[in-house]
C-alpha atoms as a PDB file:
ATOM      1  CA  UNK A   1       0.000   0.000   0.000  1.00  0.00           C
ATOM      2  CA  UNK A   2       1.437   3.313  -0.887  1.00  0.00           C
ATOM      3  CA  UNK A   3       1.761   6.332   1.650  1.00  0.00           C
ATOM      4  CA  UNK A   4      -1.628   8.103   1.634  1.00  0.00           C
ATOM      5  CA  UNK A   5      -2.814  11.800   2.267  1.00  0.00           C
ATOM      6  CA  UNK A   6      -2.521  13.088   5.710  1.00  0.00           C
ATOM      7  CA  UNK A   7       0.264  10.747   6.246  1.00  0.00           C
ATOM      8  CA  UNK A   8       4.059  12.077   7.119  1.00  0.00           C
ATOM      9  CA  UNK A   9       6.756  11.407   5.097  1.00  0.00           C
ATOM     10  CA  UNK A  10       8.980   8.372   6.413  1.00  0.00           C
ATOM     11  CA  UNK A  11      12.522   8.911   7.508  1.00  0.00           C
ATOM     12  CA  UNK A  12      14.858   8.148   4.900  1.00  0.00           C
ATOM     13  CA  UNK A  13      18.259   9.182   3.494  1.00  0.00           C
ATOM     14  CA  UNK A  14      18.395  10.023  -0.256  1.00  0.00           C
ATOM     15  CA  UNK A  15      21.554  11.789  -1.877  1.00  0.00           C
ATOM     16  CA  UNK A  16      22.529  15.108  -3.868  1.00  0.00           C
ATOM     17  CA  UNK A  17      25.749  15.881  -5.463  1.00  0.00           C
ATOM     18  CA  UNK A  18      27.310  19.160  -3.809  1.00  0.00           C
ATOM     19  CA  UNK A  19      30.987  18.959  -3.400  1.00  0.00           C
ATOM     20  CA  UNK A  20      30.802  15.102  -3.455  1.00  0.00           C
ATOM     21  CA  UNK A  21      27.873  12.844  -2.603  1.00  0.00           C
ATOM     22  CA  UNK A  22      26.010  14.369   0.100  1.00  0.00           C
ATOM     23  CA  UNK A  23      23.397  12.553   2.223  1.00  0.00           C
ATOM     24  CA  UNK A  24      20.311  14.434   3.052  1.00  0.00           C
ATOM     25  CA  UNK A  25      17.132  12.726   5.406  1.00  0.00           C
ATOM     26  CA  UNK A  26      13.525  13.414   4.316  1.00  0.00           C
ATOM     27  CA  UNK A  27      13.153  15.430   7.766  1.00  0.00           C
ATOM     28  CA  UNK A  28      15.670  17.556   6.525  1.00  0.00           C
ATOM     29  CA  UNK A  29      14.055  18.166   3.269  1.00  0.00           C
ATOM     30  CA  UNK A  30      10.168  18.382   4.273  1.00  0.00           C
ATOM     31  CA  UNK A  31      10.316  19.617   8.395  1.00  0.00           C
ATOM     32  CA  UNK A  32       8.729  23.162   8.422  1.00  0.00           C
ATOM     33  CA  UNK A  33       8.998  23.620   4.265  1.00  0.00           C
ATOM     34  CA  UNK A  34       5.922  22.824   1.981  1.00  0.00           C
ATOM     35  CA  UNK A  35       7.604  20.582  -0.810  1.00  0.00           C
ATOM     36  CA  UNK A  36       6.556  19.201  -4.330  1.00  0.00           C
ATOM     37  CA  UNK A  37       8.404  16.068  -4.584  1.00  0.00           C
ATOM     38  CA  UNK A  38       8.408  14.349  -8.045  1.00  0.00           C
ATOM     39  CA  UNK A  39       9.446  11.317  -9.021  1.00  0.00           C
ATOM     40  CA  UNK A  40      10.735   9.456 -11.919  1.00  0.00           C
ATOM     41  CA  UNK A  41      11.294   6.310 -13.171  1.00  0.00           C
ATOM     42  CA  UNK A  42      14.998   7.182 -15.199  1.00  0.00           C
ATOM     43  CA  UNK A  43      17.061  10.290 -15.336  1.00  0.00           C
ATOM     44  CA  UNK A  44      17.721  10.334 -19.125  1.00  0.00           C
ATOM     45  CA  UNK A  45      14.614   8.723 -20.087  1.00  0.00           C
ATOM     46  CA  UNK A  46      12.277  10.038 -22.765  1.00  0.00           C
ATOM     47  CA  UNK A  47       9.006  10.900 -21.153  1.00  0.00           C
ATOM     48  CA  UNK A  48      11.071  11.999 -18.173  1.00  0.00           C
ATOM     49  CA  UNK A  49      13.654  14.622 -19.903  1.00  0.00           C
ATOM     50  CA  UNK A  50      11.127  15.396 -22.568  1.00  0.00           C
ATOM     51  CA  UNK A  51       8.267  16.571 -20.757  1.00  0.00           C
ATOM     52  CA  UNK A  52       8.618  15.526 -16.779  1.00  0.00           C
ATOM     53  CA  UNK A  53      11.827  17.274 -15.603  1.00  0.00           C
ATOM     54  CA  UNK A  54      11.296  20.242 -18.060  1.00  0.00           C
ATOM     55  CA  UNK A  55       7.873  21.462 -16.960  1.00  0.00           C
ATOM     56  CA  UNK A  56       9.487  21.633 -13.607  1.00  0.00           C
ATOM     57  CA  UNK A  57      12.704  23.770 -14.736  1.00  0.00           C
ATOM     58  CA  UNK A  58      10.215  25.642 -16.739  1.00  0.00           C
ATOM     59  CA  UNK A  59       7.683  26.404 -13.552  1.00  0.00           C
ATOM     60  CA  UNK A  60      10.301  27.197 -10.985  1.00  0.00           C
ATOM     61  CA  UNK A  61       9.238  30.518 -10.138  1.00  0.00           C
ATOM     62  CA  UNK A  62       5.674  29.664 -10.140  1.00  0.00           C
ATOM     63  CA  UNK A  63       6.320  27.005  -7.758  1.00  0.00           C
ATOM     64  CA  UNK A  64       8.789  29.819  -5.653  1.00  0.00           C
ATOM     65  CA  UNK A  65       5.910  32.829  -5.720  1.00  0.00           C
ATOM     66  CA  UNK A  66       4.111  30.225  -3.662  1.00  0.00           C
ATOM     67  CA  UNK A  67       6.689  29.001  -1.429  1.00  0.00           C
ATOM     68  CA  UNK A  68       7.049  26.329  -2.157  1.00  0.00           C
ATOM     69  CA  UNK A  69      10.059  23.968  -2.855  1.00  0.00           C
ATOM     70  CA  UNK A  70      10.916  21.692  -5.600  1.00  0.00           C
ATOM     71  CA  UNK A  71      12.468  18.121  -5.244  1.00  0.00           C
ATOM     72  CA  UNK A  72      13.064  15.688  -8.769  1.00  0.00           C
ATOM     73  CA  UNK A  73      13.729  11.832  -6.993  1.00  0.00           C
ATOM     74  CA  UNK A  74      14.368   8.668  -9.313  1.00  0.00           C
ATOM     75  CA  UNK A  75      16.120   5.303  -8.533  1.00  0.00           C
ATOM     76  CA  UNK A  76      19.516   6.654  -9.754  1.00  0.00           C
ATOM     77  CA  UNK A  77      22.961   7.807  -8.210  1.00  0.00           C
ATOM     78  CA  UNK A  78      23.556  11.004  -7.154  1.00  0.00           C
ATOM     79  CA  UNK A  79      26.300  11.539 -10.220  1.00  0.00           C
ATOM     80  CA  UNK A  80      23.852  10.444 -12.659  1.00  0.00           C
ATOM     81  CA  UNK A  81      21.226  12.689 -11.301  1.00  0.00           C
ATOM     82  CA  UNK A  82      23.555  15.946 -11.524  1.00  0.00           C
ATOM     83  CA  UNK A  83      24.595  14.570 -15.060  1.00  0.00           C
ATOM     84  CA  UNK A  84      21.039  15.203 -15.668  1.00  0.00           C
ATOM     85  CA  UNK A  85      20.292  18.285 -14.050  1.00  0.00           C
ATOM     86  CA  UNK A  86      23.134  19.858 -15.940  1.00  0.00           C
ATOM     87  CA  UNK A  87      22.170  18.920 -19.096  1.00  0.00           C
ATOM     88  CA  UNK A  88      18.668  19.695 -18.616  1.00  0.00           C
ATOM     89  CA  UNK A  89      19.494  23.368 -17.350  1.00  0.00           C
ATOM     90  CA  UNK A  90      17.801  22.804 -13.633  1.00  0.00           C
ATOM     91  CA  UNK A  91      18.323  25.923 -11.450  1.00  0.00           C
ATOM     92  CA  UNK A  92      19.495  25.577  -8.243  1.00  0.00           C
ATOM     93  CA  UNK A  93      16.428  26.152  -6.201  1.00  0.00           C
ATOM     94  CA  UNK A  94      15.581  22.629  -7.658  1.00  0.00           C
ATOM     95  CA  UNK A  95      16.541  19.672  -5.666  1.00  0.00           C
ATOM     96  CA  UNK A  96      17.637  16.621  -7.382  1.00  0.00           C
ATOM     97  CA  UNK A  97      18.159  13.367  -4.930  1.00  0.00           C
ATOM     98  CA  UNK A  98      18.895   9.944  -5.648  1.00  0.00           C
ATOM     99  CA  UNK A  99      17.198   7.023  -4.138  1.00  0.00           C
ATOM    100  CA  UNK A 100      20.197   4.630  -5.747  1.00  0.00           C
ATOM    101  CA  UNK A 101      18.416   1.535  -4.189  1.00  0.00           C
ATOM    102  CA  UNK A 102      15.029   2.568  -4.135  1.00  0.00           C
ATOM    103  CA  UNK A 103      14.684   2.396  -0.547  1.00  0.00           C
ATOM    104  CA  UNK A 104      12.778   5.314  -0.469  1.00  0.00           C
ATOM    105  CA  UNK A 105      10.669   4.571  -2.882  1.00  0.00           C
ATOM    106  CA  UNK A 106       9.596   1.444  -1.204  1.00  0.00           C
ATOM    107  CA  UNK A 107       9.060   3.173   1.729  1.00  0.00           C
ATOM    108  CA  UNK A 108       6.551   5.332  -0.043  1.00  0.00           C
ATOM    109  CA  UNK A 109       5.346   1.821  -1.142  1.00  0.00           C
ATOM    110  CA  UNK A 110       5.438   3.623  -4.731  1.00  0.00           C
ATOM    111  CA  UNK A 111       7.889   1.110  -6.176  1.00  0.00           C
ATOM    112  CA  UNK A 112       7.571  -1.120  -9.324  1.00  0.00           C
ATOM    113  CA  UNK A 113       9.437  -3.677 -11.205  1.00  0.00           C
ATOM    114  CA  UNK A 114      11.204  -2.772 -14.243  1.00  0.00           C
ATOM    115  CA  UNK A 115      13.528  -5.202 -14.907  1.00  0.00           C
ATOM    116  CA  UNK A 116      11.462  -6.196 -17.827  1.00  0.00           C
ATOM    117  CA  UNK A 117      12.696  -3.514 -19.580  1.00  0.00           C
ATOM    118  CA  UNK A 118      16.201  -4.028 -18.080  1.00  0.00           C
ATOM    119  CA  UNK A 119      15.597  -1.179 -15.589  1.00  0.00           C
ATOM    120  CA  UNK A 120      15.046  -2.967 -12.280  1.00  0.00           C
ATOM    121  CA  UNK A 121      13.331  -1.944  -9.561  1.00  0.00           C
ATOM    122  CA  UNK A 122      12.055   1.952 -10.061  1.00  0.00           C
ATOM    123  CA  UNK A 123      10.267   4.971  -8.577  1.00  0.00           C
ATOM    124  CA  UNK A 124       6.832   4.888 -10.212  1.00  0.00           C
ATOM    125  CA  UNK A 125       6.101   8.569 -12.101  1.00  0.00           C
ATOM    126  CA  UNK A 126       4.566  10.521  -9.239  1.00  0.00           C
ATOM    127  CA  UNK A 127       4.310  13.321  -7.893  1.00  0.00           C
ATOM    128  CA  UNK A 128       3.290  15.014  -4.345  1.00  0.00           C
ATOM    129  CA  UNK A 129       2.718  17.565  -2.351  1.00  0.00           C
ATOM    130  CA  UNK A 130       4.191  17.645   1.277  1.00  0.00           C
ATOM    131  CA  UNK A 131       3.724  20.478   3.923  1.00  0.00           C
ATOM    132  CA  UNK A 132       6.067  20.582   7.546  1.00  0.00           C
ATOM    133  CA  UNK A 133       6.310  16.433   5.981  1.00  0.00           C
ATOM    134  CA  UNK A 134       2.177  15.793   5.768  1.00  0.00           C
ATOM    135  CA  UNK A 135       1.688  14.847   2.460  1.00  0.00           C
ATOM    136  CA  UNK A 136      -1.330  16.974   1.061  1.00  0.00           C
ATOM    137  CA  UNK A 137      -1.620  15.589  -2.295  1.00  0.00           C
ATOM    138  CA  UNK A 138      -0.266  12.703  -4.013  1.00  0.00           C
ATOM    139  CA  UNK A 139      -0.738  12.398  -7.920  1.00  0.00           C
ATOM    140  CA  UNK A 140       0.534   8.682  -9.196  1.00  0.00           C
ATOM    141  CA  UNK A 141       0.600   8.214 -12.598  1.00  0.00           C
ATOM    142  CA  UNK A 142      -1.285   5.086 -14.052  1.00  0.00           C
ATOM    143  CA  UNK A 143       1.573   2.709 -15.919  1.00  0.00           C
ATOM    144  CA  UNK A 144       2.882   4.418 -19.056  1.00  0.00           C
ATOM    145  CA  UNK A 145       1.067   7.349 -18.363  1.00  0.00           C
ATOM    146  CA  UNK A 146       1.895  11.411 -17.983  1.00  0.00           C
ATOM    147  CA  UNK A 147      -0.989  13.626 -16.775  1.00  0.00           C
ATOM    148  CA  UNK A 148      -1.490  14.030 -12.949  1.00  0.00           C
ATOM    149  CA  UNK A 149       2.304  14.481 -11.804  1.00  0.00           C
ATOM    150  CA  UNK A 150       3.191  16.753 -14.367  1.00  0.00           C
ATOM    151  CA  UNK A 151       4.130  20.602 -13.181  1.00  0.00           C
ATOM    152  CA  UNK A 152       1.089  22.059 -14.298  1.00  0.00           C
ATOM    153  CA  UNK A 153      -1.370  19.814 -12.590  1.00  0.00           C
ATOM    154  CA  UNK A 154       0.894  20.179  -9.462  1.00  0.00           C
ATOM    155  CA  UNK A 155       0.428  23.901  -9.649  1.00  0.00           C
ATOM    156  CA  UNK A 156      -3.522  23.327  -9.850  1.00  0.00           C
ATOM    157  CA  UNK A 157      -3.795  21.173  -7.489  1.00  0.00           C
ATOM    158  CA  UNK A 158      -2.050  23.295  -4.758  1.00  0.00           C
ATOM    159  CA  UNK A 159      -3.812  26.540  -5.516  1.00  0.00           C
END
């Protein structure tokens, strides 16, 4: 069963590239911020640095005018994940963290199997909306699908 609204965030440790592989814990990422957290399932994938990642970059300062803060997650490693962000332009007020093992993920109990396609285990393509670590919204995408956890539907949804 994944997490559900009105439920906190578990405790977890995900990682960001700043001057080396940094760890960072979910409390320190959601405690007394309100956070859109998106997920997923490859950095580099089509859907995801077509259209996912982008609308994000591209909404920023929307997302900032309402303070709130911005988080991309996917089952990769941190230097993968800043690979990413640097080819896809992300500004710095945009968080990228890796959940290398998908620990997280499965904490979230948003985790699916992959390997069929030689990915593994993966985030599923979500997206939600945490405040002081409550999650307010949560927008999972159905399999193969990009609607609910895209930027723009985040934005509606927390107006």
């Amino acid at each position: 069963m994944s997490i559900q609204v009105g439920e906190k965030i578990p405790l977890a440790t995900l990682n960001t590239l700043k001057d080396g592989v940094q760890a960072v814990t979910t409390d320190e990422l959601f405690k007394g911020r309100k956070v859109v957290l998106f997920s997923v399932p490859g950095a580099f994938t089509p859907t995801c640095s077509a259209k996912h990642l982008p609308g994000y970059v591209e909404k920023m300062d929307e997302f900032k005018a309402r303070g709130v803060d911005v988080a991309c997650m996917s089952v990769n490693d941190a230097f993968v994940m800043d690979a990413w962000a640097k080819q896809q332009n992300v500004p710095a007020g945009l968080t990228m963290l890796a959940d290398g093992n998908g620990a997280f993920a499965e904490l979230l109990g948003l985790k699916f199997d992959a390997s069929a396609f030689g990915m593994g285990e993966r985030a599923k393509r979500f997206a939600l909306y945490a405040d002081d670590g409550v999650v307010k919204v949560l927008n999972v995408e159905a399999p193969g699908e990009f609607k609910v956890s895209s930027a723009e539907a985040m934005l509606e949804a927390i107006a």
